[in-house]
C-alpha atoms as a PDB file:
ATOM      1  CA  UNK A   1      10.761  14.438  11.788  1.00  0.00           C
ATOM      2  CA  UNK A   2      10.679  17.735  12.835  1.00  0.00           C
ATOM      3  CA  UNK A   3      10.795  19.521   9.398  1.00  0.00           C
ATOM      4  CA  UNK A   4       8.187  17.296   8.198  1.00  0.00           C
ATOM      5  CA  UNK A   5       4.501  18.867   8.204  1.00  0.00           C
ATOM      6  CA  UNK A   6       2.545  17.168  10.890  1.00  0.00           C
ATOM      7  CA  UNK A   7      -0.030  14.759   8.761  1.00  0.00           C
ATOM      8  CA  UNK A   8       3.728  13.854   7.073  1.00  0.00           C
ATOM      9  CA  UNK A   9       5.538  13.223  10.456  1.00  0.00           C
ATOM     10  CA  UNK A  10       2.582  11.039  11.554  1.00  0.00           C
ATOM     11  CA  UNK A  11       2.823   9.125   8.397  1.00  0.00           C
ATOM     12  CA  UNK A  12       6.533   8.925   8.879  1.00  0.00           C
ATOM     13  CA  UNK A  13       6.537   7.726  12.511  1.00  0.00           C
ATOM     14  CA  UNK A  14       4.022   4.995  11.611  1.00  0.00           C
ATOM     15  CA  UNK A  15       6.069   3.501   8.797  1.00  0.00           C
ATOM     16  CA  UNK A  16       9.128   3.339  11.446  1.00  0.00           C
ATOM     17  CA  UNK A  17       7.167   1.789  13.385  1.00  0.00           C
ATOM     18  CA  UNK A  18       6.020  -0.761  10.780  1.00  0.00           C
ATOM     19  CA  UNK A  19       8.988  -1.149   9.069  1.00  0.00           C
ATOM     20  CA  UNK A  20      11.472  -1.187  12.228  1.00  0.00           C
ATOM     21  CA  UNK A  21       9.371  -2.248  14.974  1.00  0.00           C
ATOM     22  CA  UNK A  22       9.400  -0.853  18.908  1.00  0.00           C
ATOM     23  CA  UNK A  23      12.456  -1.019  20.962  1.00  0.00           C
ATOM     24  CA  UNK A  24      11.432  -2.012  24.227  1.00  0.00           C
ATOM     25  CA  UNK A  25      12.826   0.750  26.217  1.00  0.00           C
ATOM     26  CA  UNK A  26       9.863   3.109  24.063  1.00  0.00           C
ATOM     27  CA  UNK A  27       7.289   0.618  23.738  1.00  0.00           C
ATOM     28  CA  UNK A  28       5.405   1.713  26.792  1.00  0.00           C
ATOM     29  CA  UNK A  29       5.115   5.031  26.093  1.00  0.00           C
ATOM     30  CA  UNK A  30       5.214   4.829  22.249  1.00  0.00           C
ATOM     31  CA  UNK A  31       2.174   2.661  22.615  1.00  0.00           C
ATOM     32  CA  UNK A  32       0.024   5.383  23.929  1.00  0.00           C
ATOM     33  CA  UNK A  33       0.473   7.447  20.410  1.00  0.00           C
ATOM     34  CA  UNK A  34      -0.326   3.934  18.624  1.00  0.00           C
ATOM     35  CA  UNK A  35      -3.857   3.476  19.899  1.00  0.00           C
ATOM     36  CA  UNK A  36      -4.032   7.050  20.296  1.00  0.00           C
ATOM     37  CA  UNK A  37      -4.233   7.290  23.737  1.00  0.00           C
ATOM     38  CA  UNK A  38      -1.647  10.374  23.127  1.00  0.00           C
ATOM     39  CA  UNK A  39      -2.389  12.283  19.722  1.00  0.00           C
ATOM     40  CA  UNK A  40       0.883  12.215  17.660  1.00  0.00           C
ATOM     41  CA  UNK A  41       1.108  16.690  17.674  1.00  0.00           C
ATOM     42  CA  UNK A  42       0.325  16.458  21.527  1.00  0.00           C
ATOM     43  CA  UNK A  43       2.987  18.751  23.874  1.00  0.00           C
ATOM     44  CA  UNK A  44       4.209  17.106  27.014  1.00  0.00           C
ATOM     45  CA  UNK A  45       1.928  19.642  28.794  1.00  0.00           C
ATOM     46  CA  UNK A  46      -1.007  18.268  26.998  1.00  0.00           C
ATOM     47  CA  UNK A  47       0.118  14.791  27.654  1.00  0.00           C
ATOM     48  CA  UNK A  48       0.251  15.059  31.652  1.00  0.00           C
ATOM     49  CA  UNK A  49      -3.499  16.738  31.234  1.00  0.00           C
ATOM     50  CA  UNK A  50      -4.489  13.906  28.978  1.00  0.00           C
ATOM     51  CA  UNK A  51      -3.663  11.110  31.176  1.00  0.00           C
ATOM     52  CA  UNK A  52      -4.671  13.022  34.382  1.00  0.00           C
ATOM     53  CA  UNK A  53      -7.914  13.248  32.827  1.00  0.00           C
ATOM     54  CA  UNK A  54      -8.150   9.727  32.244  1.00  0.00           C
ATOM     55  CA  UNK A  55      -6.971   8.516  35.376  1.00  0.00           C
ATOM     56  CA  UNK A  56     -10.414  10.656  36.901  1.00  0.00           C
ATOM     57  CA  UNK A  57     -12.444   9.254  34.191  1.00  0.00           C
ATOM     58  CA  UNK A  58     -11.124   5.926  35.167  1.00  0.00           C
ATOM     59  CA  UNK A  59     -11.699   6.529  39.012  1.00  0.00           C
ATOM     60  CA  UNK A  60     -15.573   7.832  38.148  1.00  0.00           C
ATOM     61  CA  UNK A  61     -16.034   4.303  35.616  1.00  0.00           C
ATOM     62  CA  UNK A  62     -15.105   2.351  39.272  1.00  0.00           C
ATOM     63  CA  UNK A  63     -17.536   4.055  41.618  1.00  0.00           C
ATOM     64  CA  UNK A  64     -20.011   3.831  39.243  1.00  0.00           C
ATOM     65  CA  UNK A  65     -19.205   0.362  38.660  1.00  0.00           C
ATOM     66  CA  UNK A  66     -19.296  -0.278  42.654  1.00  0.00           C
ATOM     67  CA  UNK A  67     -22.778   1.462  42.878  1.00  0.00           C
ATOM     68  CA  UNK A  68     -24.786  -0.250  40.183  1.00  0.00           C
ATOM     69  CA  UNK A  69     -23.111  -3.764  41.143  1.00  0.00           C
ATOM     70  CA  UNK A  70     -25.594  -4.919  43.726  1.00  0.00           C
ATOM     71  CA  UNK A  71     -28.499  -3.664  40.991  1.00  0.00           C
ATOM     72  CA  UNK A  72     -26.167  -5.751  38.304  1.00  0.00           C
ATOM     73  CA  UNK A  73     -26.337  -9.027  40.799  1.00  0.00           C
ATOM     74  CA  UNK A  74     -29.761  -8.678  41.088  1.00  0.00           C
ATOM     75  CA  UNK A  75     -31.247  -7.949  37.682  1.00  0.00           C
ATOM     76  CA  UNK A  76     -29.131  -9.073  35.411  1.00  0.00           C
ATOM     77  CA  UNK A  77     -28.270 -13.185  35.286  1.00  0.00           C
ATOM     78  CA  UNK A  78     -25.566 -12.240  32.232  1.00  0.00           C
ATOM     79  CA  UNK A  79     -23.950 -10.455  34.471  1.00  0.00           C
ATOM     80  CA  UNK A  80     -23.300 -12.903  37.142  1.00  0.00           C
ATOM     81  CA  UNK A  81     -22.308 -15.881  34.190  1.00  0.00           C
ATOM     82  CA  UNK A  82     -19.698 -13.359  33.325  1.00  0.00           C
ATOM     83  CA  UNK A  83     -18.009 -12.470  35.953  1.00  0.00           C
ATOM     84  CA  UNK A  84     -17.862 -15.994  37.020  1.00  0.00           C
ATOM     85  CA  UNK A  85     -16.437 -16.720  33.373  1.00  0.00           C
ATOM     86  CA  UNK A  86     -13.572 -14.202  34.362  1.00  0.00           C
ATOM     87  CA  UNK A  87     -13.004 -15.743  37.136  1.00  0.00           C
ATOM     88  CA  UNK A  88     -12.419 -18.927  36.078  1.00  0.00           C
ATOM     89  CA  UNK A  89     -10.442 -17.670  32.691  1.00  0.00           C
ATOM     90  CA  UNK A  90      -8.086 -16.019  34.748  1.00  0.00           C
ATOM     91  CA  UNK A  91      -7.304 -18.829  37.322  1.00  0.00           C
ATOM     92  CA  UNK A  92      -6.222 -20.973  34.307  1.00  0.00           C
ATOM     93  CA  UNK A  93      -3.734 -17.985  33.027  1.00  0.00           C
ATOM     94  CA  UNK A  94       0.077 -18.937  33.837  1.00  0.00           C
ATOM     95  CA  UNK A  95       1.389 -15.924  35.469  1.00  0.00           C
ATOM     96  CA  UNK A  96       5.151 -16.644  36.779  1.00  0.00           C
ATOM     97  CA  UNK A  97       8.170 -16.293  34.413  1.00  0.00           C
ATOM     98  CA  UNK A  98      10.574 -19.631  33.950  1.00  0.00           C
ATOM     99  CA  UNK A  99      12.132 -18.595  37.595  1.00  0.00           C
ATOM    100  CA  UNK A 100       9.009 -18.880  38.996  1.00  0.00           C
ATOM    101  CA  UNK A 101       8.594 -14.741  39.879  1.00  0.00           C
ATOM    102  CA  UNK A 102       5.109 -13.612  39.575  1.00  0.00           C
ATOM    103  CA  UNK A 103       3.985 -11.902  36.749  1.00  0.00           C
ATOM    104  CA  UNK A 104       0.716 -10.070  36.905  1.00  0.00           C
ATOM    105  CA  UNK A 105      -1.888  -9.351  39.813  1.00  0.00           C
ATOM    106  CA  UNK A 106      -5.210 -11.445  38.509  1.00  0.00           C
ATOM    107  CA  UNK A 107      -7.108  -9.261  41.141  1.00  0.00           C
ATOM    108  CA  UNK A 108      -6.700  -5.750  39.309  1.00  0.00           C
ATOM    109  CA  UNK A 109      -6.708  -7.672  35.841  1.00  0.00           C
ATOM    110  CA  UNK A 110     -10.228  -9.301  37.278  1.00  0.00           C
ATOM    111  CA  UNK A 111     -11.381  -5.394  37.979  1.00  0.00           C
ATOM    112  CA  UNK A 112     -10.401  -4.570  34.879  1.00  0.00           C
ATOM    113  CA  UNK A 113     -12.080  -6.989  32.542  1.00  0.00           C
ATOM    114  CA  UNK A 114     -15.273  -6.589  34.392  1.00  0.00           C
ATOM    115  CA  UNK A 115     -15.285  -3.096  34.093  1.00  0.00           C
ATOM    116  CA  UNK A 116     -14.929  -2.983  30.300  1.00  0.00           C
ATOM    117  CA  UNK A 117     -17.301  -5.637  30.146  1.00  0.00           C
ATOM    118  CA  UNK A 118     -20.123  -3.356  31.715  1.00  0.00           C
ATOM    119  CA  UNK A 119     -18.876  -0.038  29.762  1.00  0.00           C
ATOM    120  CA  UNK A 120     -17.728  -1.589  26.767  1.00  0.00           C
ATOM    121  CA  UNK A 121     -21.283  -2.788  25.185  1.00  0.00           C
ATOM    122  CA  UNK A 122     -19.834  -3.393  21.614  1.00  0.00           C
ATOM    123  CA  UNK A 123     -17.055  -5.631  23.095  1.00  0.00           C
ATOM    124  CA  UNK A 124     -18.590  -8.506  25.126  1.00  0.00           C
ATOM    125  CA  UNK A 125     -16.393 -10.705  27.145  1.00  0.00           C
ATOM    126  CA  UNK A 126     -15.029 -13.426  25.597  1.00  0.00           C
ATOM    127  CA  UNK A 127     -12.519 -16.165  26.267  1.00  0.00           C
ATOM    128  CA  UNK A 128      -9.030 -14.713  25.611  1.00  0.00           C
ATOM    129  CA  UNK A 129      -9.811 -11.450  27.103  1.00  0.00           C
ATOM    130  CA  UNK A 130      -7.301 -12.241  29.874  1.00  0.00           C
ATOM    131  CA  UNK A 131      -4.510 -13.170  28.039  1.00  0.00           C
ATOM    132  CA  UNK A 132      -4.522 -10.045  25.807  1.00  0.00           C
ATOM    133  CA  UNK A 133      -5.147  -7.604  28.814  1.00  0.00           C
ATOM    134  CA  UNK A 134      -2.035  -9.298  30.962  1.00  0.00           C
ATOM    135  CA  UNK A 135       0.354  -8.419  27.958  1.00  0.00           C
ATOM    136  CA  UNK A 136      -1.093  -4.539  28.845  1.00  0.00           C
ATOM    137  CA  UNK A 137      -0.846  -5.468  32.056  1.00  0.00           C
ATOM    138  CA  UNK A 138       2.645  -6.236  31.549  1.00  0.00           C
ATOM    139  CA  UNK A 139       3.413  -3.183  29.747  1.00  0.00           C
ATOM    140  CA  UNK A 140       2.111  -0.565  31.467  1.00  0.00           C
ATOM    141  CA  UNK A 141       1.901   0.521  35.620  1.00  0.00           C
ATOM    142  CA  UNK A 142      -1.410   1.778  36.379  1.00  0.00           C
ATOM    143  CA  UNK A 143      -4.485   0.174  35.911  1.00  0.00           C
ATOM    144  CA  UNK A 144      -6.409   3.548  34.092  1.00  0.00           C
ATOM    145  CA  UNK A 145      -3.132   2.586  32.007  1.00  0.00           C
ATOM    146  CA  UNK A 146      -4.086  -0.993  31.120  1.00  0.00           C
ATOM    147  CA  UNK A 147      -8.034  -0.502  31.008  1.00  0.00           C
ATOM    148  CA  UNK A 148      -7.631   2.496  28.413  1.00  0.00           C
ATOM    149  CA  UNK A 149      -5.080   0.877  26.209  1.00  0.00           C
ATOM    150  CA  UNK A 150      -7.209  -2.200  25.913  1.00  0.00           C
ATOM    151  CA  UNK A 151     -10.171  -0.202  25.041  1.00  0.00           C
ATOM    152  CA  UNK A 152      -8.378   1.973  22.187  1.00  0.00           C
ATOM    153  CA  UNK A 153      -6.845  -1.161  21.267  1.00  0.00           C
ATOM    154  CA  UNK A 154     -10.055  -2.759  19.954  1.00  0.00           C
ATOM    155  CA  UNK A 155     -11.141   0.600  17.962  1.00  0.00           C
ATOM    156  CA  UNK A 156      -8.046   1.151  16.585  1.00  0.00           C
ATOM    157  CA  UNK A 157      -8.222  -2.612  15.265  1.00  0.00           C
ATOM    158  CA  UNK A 158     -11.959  -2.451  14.366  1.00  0.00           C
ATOM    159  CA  UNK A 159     -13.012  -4.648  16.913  1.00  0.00           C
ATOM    160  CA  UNK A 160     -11.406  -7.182  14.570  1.00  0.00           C
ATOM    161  CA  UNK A 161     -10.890  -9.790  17.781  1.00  0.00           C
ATOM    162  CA  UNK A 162     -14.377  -9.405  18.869  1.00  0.00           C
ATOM    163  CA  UNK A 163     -16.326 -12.725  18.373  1.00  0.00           C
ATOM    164  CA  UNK A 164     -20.107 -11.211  17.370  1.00  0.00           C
ATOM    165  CA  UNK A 165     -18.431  -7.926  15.042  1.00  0.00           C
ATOM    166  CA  UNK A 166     -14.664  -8.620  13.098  1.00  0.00           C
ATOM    167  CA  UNK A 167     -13.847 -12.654  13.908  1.00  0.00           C
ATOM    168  CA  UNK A 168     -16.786 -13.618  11.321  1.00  0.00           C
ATOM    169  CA  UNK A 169     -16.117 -11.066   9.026  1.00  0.00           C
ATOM    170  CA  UNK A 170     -12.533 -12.015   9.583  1.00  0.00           C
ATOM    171  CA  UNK A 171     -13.066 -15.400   8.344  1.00  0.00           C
ATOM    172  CA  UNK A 172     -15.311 -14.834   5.473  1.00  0.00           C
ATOM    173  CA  UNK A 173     -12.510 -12.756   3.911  1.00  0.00           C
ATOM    174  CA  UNK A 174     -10.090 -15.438   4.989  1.00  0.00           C
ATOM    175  CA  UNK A 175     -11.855 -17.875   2.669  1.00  0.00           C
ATOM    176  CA  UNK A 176     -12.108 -15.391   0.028  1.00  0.00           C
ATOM    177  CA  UNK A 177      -9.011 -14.062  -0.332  1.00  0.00           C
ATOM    178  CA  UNK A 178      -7.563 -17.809  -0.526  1.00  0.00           C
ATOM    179  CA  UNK A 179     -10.165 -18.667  -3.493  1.00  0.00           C
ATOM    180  CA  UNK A 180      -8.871 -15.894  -5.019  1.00  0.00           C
ATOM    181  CA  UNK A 181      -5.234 -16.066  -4.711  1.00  0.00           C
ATOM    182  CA  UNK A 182      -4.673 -19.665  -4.084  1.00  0.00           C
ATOM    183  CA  UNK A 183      -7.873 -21.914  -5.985  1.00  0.00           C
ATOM    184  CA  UNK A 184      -6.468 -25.241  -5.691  1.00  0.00           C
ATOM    185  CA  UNK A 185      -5.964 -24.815  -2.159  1.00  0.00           C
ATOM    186  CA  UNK A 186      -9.445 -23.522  -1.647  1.00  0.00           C
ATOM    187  CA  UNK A 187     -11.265 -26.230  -3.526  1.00  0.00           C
ATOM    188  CA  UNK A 188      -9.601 -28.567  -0.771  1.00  0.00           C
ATOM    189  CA  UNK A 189     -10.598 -26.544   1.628  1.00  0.00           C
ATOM    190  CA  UNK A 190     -14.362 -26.248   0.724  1.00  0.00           C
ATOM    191  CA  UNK A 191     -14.621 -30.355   0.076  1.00  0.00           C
ATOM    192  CA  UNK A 192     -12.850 -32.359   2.633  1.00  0.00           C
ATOM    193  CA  UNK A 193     -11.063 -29.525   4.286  1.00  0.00           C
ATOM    194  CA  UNK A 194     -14.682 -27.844   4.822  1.00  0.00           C
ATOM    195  CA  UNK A 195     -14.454 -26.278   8.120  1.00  0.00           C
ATOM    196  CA  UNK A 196     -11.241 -25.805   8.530  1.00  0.00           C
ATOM    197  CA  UNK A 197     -11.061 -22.384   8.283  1.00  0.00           C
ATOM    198  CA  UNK A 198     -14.171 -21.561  10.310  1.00  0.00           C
ATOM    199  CA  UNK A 199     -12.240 -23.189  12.747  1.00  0.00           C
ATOM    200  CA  UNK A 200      -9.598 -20.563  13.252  1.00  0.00           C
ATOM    201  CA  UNK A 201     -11.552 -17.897  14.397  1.00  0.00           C
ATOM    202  CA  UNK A 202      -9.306 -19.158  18.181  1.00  0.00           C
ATOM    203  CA  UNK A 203      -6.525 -17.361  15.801  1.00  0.00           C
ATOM    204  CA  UNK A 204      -8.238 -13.627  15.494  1.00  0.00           C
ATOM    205  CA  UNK A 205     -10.203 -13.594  19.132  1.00  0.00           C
ATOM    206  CA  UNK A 206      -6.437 -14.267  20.657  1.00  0.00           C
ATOM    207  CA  UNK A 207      -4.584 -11.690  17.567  1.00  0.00           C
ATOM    208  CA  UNK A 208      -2.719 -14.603  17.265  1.00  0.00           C
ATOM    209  CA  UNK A 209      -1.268 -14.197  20.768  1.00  0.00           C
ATOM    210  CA  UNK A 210      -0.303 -18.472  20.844  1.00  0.00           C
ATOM    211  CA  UNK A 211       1.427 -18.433  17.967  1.00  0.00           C
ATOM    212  CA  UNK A 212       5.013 -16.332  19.302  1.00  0.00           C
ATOM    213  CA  UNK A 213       7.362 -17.519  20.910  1.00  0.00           C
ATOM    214  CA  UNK A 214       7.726 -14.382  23.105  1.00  0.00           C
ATOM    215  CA  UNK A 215       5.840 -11.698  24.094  1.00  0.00           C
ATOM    216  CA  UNK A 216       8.015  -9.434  22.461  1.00  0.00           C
ATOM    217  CA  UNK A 217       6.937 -11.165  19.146  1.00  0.00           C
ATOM    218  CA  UNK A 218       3.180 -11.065  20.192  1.00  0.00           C
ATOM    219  CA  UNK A 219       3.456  -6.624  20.591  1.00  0.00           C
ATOM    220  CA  UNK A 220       5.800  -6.462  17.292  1.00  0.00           C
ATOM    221  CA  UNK A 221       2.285  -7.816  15.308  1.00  0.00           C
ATOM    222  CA  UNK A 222      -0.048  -6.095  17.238  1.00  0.00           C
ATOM    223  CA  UNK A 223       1.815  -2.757  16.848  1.00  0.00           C
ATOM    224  CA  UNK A 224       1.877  -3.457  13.110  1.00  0.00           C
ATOM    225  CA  UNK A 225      -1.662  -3.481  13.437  1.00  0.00           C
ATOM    226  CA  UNK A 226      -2.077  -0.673  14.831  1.00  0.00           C
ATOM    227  CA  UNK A 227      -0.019   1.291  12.089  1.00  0.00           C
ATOM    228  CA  UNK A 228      -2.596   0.592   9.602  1.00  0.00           C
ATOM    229  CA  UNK A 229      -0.277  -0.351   7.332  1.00  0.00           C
ATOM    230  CA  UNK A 230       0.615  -1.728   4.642  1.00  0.00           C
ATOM    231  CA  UNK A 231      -3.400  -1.513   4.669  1.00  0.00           C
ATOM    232  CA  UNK A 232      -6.247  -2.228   6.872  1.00  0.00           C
ATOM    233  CA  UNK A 233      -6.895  -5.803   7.830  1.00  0.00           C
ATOM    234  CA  UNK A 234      -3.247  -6.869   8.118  1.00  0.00           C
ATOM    235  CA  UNK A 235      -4.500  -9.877  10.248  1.00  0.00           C
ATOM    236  CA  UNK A 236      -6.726 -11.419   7.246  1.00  0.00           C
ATOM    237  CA  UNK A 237      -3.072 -11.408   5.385  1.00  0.00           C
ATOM    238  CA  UNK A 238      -1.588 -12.806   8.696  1.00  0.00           C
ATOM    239  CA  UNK A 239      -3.549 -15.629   8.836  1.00  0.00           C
ATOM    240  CA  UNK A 240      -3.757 -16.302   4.960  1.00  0.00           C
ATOM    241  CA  UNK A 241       0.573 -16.467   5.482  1.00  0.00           C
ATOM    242  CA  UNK A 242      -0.195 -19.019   8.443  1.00  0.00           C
ATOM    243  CA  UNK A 243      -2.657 -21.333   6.453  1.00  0.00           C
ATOM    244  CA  UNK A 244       0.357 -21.162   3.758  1.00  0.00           C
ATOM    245  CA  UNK A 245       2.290 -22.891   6.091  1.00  0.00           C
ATOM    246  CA  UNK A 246       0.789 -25.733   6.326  1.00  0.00           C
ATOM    247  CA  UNK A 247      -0.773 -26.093   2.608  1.00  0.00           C
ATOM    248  CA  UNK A 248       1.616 -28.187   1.450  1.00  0.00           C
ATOM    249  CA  UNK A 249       1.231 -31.020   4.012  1.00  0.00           C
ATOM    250  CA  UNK A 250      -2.989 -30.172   3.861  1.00  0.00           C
ATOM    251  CA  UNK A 251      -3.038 -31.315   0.171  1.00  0.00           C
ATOM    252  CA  UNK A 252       0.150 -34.114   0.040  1.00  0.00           C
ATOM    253  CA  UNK A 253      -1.613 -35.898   2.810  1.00  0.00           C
ATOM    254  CA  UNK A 254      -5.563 -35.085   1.461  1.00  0.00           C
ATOM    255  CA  UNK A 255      -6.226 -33.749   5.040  1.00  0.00           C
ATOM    256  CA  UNK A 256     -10.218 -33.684   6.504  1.00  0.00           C
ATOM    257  CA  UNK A 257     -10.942 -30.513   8.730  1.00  0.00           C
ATOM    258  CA  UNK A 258     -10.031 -31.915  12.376  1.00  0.00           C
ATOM    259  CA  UNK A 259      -6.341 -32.555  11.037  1.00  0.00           C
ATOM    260  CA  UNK A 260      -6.097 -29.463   8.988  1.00  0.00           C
ATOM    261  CA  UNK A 261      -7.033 -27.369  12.176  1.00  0.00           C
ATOM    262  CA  UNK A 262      -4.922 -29.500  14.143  1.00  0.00           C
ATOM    263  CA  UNK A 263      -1.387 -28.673  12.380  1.00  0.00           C
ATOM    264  CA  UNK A 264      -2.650 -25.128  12.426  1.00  0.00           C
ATOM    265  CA  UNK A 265      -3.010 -25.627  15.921  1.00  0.00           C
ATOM    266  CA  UNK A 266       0.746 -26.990  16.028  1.00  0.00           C
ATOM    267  CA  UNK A 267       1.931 -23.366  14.538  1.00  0.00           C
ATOM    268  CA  UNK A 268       3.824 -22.354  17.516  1.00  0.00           C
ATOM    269  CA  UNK A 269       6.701 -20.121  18.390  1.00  0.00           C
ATOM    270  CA  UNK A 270       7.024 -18.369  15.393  1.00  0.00           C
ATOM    271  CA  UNK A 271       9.464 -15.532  14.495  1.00  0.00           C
ATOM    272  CA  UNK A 272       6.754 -11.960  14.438  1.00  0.00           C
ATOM    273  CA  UNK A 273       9.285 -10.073  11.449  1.00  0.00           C
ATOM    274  CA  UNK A 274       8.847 -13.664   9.588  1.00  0.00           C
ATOM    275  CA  UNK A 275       5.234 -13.846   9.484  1.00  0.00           C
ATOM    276  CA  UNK A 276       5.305 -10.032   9.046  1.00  0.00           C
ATOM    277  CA  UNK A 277       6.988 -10.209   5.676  1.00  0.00           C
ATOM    278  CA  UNK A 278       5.246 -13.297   4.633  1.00  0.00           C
ATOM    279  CA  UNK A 279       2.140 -11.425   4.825  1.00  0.00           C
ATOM    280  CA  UNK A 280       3.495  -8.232   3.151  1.00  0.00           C
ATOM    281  CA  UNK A 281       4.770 -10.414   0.291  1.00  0.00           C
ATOM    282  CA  UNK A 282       0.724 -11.559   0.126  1.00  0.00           C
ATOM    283  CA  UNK A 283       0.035  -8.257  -0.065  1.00  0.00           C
ATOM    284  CA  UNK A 284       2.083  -7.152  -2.721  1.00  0.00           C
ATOM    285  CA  UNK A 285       1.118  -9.973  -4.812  1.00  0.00           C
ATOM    286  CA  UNK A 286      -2.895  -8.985  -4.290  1.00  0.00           C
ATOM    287  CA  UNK A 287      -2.717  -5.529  -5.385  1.00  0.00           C
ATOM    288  CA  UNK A 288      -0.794  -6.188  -8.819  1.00  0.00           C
ATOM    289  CA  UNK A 289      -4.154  -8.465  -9.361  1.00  0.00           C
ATOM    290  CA  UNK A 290      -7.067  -7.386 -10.854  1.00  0.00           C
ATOM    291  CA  UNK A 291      -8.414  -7.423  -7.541  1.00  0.00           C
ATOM    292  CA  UNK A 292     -12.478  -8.222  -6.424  1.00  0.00           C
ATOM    293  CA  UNK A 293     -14.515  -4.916  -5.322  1.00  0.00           C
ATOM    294  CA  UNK A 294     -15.046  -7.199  -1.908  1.00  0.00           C
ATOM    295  CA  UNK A 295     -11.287  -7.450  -1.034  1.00  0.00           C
ATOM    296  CA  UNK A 296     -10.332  -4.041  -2.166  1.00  0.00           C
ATOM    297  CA  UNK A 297     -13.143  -2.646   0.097  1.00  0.00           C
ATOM    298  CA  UNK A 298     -11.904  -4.521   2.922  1.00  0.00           C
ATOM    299  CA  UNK A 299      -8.039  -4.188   2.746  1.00  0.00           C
ATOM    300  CA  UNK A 300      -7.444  -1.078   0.394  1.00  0.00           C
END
């Protein structure tokens, strides 16, 4: 790496990444140069400065947070829905391992989601919030930690899990990449499937979080996504792989919407490197095609 130039190392550590995944002893701090919470050419001087600076920035987001509260309470009936929507969201999450040892602290994730609800006006809560931030959670020590890496998180992605900006768009290109790769299938889909794939926006708001088996799976996706590569939009290719899955059942057995979402549904514990490659394989396949101006603007 080191004889590389640096817009050549970054290239190079992304493909590793991509191609070889993050061992867990360097995912926590390999992480930080993903979202770019760390810039790739930073020194280890810079680094300490960088994430002192954040943990103060962090600190200042809480008092304010703490003064404009009662004003929040008071003004602002959103405000009190969604906090009580956190509340309850995080009471449902699971949070012991199989030997019963307790995994996260819902207070500080509960101050955490709350605060990037009120700073974070392109990202409104949404259902699933909690389950992405306890993998963070999980990952990292400090809370400035988990709150930042959840917030570059979402740029770095596009906001692609966020209900009102990417999930629609997300779904759209969904149902036209599989007109234009897999017709048959998508003239099923549009007469008695019709639906369906609206239907799996749960799939993109989660980043497909219920689908792993393990955890481990779940951050071997996500840091995919984060590469940027093989191109933008990796999770459109995702899900087209997952809906592959099931097509041959969909058309042997004529499914209607309800069922087709249902054995989506049933798409559990899957291997992360599998649907990885399926999805490259999509994407090699799409750019030997004469491909629409739509789907090369939002992939290539």
């Amino acid at each position: 790496m080191t004889t590389l130039s640096p817009e050549n190392s970054l290239s190079a550590r992304q493909s590793a990444s991509f191609i070889l995944g993050l061992h867990p002893f360097v995912r926590t701090e390999a992480w930080k140069f993903l979202t770019g919470y760390f810039s790739w050419q930073s020194s280890q001087d810079e680094r300490l400065t960088v994430d002192s600076m954040r943990r103060k920035n962090y600190k200042a987001l809480c008092q304010m947070y703490e003064k404009i509260q009662p004003l929040l309470e008071n003004l602002h009936q959103n405000f009190i829905e969604t906090r009580n929507n956190i509340t309850h969201d995080i009471q449902k999450l699971y949070d012991k391992d199989p030997l019963g040892n307790v995994l996260i602290d819902k207070k500080r994730l509960e101050k955490i989601l709350l605060l990037s609800y009120v700073c974070n006006t392109q990202a409104e809560y949404q259902q699933g919030f909690p389950e992405m931030v306890m993998l963070f959670q999980l990952m990292v020590e400090h809370d400035h930690e988990i709150f930042w890496l959840f917030q570059f998180f979402l740029q770095k992605t596009e906001h692609s899990c966020i209900l009102n900006i990417g999930v629609s768009k997300n779904l759209d290109m969904l149902s036209t990449l599989i007109t234009f790769l897999d017709p048959v299938f998508a003239e099923h889909l549009k007469g008695k499937g019709a639906g369906a794939v609206q239907s799996l926006f749960p799939w993109f708001c989660l980043c497909f979080q219920r689908a792993f088996k393990s955890f481990d799976d779940v951050w071997r996706l996500w840091e995919v996504l984060l590469t940027g590569k093989p191109c933008r939009n990796f999770q459109v290719l995702v899900a087209y792989s997952m809906l592959q899955m099931v097509r041959g059942q969909v058309l042997q057995e004529s499914m209607g919407g309800d069922d087709i979402l249902l054995a989506c549904n049933n798409l559990i514990d899957l291997d992360a490197d599998e649907l990885i490659s399926a999805a490259c394989m999509v994407y090699a396949e799409l750019i030997q095609k004469d491909v629409p101006q739509t789907l090369k603007d939002f992939f290539l």
